[in-house]
N, C-alpha and C. Protein backbone atom coordinates (compact mmCIF):
# COMPACT_ATOMS: atom_id res chain seq x y z
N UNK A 1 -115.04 241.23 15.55
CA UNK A 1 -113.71 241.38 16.09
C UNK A 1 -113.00 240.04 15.97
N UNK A 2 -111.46 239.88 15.67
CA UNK A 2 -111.03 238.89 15.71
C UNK A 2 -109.57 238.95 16.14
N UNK A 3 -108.89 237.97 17.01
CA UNK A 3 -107.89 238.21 17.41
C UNK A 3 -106.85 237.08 17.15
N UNK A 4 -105.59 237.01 17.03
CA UNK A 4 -104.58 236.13 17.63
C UNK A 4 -103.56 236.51 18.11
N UNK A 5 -102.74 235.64 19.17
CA UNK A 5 -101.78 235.76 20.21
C UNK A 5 -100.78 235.54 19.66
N UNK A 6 -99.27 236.22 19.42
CA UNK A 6 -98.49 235.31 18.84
C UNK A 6 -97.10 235.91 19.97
N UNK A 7 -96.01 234.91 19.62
CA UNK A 7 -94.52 235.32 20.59
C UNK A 7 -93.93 235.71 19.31
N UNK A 8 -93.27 236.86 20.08
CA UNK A 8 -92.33 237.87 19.15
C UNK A 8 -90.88 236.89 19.38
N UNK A 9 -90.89 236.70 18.09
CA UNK A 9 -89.20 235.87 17.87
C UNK A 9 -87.57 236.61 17.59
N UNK A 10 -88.17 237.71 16.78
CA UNK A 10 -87.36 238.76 16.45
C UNK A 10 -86.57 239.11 17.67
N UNK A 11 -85.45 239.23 17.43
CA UNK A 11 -83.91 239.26 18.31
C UNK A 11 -84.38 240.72 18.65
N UNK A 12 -84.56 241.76 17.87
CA UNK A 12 -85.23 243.16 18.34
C UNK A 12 -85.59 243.22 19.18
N UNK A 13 -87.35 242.28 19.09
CA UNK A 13 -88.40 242.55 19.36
C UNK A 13 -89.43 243.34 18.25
N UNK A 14 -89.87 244.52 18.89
CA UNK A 14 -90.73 245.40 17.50
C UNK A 14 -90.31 246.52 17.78
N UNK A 15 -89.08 246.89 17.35
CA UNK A 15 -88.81 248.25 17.57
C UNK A 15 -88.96 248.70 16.36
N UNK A 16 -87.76 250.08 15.84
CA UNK A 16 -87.99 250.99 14.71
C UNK A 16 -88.34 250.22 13.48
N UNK A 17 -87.53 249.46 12.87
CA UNK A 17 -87.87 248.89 11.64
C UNK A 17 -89.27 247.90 11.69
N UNK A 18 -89.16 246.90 12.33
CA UNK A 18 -89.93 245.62 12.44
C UNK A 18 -91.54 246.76 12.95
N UNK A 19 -91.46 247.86 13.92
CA UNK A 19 -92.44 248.30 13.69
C UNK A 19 -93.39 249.42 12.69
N UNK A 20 -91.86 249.60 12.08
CA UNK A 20 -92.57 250.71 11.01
C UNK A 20 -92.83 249.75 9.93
N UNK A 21 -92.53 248.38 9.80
CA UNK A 21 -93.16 247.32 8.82
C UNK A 21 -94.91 247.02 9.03
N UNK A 22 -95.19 247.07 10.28
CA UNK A 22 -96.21 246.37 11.30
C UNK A 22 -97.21 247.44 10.56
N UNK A 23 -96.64 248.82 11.31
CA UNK A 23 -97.82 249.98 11.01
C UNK A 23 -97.80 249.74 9.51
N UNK A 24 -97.38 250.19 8.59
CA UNK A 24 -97.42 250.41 6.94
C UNK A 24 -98.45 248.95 6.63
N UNK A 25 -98.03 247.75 6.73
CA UNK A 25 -99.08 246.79 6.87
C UNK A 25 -100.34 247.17 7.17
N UNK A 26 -100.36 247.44 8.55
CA UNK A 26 -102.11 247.75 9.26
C UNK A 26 -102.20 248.38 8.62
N UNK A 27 -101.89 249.48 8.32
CA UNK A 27 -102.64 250.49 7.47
C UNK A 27 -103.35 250.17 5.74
N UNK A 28 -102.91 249.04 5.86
CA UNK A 28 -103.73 248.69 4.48
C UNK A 28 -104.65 247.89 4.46
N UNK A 29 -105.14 247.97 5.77
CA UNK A 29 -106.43 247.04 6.19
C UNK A 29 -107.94 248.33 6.48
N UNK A 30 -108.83 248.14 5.59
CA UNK A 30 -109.98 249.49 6.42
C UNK A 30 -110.09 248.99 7.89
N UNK A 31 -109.94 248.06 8.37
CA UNK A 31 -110.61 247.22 9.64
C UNK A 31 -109.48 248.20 10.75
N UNK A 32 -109.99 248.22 11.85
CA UNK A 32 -109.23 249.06 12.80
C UNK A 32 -108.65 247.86 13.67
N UNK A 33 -106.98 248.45 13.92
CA UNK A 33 -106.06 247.09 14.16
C UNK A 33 -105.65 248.08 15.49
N UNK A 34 -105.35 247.35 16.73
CA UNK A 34 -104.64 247.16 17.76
C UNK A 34 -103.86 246.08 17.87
N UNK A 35 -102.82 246.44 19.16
CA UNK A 35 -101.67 245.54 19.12
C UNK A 35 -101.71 245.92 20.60
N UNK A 36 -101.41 244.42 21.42
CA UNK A 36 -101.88 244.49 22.85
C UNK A 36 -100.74 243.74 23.22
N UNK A 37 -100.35 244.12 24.80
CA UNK A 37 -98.97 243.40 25.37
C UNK A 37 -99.52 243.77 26.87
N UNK A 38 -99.44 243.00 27.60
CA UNK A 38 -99.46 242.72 29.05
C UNK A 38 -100.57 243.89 29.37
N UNK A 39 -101.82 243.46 29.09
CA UNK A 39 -103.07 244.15 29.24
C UNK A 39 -103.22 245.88 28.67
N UNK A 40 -102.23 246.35 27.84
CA UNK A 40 -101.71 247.59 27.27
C UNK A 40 -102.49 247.38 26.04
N UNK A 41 -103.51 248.35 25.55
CA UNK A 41 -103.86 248.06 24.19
C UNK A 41 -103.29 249.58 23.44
N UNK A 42 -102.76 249.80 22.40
CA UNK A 42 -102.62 251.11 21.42
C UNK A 42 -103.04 250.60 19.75
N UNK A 43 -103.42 251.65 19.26
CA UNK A 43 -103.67 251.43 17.52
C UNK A 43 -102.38 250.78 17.15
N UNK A 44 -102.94 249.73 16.54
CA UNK A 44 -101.59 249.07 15.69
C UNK A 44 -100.93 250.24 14.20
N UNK A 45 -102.02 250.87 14.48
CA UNK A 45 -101.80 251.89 12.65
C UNK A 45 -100.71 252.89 13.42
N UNK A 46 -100.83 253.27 14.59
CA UNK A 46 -99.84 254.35 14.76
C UNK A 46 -98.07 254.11 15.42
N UNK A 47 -97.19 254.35 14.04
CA UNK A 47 -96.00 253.68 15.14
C UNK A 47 -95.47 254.50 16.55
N UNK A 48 -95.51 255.03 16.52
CA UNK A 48 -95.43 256.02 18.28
C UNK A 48 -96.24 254.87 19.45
N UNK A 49 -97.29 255.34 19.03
CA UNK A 49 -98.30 254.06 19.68
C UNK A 49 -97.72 252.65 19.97
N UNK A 50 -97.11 252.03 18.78
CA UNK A 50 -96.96 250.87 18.20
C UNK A 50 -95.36 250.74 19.42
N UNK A 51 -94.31 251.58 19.22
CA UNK A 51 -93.35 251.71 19.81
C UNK A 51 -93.10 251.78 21.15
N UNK A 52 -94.50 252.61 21.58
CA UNK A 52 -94.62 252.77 22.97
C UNK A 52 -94.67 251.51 24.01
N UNK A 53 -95.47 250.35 23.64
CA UNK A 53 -95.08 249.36 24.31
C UNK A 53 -93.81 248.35 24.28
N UNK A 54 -93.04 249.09 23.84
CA UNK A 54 -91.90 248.16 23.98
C UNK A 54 -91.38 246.70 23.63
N UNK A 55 -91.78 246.35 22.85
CA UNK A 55 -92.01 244.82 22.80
C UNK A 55 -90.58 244.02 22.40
N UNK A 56 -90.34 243.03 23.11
CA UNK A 56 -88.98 242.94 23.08
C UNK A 56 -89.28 241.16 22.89
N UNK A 57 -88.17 240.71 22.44
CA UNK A 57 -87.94 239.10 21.89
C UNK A 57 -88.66 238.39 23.16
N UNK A 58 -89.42 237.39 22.58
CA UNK A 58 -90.21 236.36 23.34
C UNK A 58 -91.54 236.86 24.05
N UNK A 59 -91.94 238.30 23.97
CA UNK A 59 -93.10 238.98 24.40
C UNK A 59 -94.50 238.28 23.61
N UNK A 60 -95.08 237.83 24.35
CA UNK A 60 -96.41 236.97 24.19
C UNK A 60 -97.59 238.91 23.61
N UNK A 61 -97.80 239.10 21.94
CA UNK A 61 -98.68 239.80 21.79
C UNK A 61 -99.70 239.46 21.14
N UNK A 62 -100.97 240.13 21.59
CA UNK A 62 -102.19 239.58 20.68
C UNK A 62 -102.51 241.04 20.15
N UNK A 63 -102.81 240.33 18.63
CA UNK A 63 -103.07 241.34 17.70
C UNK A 63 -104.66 241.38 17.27
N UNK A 64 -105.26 242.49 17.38
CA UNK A 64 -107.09 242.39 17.28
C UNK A 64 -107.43 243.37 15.80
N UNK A 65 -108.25 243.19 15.60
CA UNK A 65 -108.53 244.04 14.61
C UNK A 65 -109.97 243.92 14.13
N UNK A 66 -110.42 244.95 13.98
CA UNK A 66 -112.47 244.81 13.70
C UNK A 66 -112.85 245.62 12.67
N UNK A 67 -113.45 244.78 11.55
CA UNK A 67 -113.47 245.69 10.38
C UNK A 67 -113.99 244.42 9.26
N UNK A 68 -114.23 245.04 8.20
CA UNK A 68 -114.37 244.20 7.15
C UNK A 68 -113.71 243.05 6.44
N UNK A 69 -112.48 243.77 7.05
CA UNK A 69 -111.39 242.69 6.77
C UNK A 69 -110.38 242.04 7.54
N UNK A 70 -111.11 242.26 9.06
CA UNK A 70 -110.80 241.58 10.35
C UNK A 70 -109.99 240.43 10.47
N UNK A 71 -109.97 239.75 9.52
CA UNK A 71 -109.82 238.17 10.01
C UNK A 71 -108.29 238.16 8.64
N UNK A 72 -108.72 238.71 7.84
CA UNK A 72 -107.15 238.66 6.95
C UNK A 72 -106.01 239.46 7.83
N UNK A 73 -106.38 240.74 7.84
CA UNK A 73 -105.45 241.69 8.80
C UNK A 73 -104.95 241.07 9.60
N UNK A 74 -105.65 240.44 10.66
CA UNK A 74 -104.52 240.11 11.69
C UNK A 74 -103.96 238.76 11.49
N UNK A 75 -104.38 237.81 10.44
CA UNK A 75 -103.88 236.31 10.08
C UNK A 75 -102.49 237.17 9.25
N UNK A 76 -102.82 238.18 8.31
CA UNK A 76 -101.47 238.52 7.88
C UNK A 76 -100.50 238.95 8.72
N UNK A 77 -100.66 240.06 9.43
CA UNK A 77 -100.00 240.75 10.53
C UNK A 77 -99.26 239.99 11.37
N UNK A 78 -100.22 238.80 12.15
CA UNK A 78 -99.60 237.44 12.94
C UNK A 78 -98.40 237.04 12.19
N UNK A 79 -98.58 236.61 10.41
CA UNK A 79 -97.94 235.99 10.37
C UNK A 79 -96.63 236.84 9.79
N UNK A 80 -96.61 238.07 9.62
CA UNK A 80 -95.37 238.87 9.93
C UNK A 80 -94.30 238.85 10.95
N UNK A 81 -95.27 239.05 12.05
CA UNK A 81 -94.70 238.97 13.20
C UNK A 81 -94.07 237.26 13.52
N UNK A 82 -94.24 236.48 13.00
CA UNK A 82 -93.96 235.00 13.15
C UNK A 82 -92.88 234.74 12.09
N UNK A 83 -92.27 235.92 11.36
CA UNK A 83 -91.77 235.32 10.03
C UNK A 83 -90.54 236.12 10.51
N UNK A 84 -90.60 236.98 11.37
CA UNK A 84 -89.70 237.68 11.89
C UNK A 84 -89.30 239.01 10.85
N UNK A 85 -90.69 239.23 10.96
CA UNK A 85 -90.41 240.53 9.66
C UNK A 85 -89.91 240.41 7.94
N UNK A 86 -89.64 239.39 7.83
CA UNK A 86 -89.33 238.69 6.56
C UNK A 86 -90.32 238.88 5.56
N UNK A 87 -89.90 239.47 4.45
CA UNK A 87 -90.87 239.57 3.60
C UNK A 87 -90.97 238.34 2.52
């Protein structure tokens, strides 16, 4: 398992777009990804899930993920979320 914490910078937060970027990402990881906010964990792969916590500008989230490819997934993912969705 491997995790990092990052602050959502995005003026949004992670709503519709920034999270239908997030999920389509995770999903190209085999490793199973969550996305956690104020002790709330849901699958990072599902955006419903993903949406449900609400995550709004300056929200402290840690992103986990356990799998084969654990440690890329969420170093990429982090650094999505740090780039402010910017491709």
């Amino acid at each position: 398992m491997f995790y990092s914490e990052v602050t959502v910078t995005n003026i949004v937060g992670v709503q519709s777009r920034p999270a239908t970027q997030f999920v389509n990402k995770a999903n190209d990881y085999s490793s199973s990804v969550w996305i956690e906010r104020s002790e709330r964990r849901v699958n990072g792969k599902n955006l419903v899930s993903v949406l449900s916590l609400e995550i709004k500008k300056n929200d402290i989230i840690r992103i986990i993920a356990d799998g084969d490819d654990e440690q890329q997934a969420v170093e990429e993912l982090a650094n999505m979320v740090r780039s402010e969705f910017v491709a």
